[in-house]
Protein backbone atom coordinates (compact mmCIF):
# COMPACT_ATOMS: atom_id res chain seq x y z
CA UNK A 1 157.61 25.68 38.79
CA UNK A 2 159.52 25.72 41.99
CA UNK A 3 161.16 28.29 43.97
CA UNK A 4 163.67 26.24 45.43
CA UNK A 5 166.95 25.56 43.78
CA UNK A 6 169.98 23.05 44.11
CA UNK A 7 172.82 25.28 44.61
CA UNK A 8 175.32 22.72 46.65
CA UNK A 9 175.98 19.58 47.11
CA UNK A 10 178.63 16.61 48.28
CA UNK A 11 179.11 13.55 49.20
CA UNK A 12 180.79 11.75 52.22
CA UNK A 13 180.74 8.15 53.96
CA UNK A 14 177.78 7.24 51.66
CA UNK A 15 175.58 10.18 52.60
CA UNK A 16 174.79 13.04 50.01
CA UNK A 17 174.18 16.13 51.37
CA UNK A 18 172.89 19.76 49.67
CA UNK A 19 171.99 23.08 50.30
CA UNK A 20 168.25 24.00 48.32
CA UNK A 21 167.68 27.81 48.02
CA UNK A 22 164.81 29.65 48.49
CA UNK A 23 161.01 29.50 49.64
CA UNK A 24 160.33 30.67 53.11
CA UNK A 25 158.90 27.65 54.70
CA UNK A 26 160.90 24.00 55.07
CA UNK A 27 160.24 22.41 52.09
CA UNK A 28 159.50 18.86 51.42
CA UNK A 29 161.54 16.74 48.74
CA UNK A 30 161.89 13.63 47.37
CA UNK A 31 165.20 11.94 45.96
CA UNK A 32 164.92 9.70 42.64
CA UNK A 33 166.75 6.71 41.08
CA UNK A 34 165.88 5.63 38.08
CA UNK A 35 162.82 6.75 38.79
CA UNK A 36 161.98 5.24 42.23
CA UNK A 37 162.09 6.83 45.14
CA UNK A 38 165.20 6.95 47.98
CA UNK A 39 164.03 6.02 51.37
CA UNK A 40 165.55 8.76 54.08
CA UNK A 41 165.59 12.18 52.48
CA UNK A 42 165.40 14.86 55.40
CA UNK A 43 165.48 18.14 54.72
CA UNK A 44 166.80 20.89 57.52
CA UNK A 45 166.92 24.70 58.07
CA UNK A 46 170.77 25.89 57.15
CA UNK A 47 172.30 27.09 60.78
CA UNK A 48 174.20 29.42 58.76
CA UNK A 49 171.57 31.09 55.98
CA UNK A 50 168.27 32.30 56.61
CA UNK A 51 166.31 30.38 53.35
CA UNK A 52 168.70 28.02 52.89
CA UNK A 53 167.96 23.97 53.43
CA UNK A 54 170.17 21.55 53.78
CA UNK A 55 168.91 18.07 52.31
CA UNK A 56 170.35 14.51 53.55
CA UNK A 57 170.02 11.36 52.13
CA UNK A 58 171.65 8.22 52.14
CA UNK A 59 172.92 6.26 49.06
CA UNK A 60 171.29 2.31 48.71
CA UNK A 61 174.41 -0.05 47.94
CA UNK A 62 172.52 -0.78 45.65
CA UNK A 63 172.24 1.98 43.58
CA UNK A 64 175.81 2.23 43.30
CA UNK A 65 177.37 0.74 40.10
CA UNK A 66 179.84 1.30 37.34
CA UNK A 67 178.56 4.11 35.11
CA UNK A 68 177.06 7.42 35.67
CA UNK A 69 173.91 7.10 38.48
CA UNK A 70 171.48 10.24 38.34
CA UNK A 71 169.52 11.29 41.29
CA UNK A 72 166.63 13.43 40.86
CA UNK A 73 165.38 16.02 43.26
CA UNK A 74 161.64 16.94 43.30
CA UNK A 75 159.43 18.70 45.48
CA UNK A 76 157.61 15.92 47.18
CA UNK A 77 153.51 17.57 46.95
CA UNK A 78 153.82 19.14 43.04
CA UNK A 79 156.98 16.82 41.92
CA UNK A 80 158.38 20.05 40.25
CA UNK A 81 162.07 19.66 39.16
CA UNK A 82 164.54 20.93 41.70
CA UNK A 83 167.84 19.62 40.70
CA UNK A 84 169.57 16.70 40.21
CA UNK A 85 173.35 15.39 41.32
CA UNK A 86 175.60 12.61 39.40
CA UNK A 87 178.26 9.88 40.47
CA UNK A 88 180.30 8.35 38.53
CA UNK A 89 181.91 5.23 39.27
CA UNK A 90 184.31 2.44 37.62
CA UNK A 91 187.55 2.10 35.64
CA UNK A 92 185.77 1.62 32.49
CA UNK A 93 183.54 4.96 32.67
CA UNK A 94 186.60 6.83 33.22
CA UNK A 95 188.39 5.06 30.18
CA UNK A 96 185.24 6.01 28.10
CA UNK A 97 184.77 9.25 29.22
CA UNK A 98 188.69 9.78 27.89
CA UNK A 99 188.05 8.19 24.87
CA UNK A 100 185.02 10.60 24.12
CA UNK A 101 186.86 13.70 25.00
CA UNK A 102 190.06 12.99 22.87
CA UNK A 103 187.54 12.16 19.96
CA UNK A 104 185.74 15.40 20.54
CA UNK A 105 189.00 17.10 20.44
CA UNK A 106 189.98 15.18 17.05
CA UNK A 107 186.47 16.49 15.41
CA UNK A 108 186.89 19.86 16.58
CA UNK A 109 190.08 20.27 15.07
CA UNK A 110 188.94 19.10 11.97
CA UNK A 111 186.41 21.73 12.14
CA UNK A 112 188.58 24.10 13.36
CA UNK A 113 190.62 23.36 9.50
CA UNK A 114 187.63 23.12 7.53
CA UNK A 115 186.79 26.68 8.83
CA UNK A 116 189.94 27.86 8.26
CA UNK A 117 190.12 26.94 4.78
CA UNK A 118 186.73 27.96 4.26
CA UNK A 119 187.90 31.76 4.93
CA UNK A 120 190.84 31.63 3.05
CA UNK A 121 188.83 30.61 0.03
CA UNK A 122 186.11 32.84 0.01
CA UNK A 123 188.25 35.76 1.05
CA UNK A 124 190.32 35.51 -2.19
CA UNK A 125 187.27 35.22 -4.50
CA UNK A 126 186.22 38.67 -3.45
């Protein structure tokens, strides 16, 4: 179990950055993709917040793709879970991710009847 957690984060010209709470002394982590280990994580005291650490790292090319990419945080000594960030890239993700939401709508709705219709019948046979 860690103290620190992922409260921040963003990313610009290729470079993720985010801001870790807590602990009281610089902590050390280590970014994941699919598993493996990203090369250049640094990890700085915030300027701006006392306990706050602001964690860089640069995104491989080639861990950029169409789909949804998951990078892990971890503490680097115990490899406890600190927190994790997500980009999603492509046409066809977006197009899918549509697709699932209108058919999540369409099933909800048809729970939303079946419910319905549930209370009207047992409320007339008391």
């Amino acid at each position: 179990m860690t103290d620190l957690k992922l409260i921040n984060g963003s990313l610009r010209q290729g470079v993720w950055q985010g801001v870790l709470a807590g602990g009281t002394a610089q902590p050390s982590v280590v970014v994941l993709h699919d598993g493996l280990p990203l090369a250049g994580a640094t990890v700085a005291a915030d300027p701006e917040q006392v306990g706050h650490w602001v964690v860089s790292v640069a995104l491989p090319v080639e861990t950029l793709s169409d789909g949804v990419q998951t990078y892990v945080l971890r503490e680097a000594a115990t490899r406890a879970f600190v927190g994790h960030f997500t980009i999603i890239a492509g046409v066809p993700m977006e197009e899918d991710i549509r697709a699932e939401l209108d058919l999540l709508r369409a099933e909800l709705d048809l729970l939303k009847r079946a419910f319905r219709r549930h209370c009207v019948e047992t409320a007339a046979q008391t």
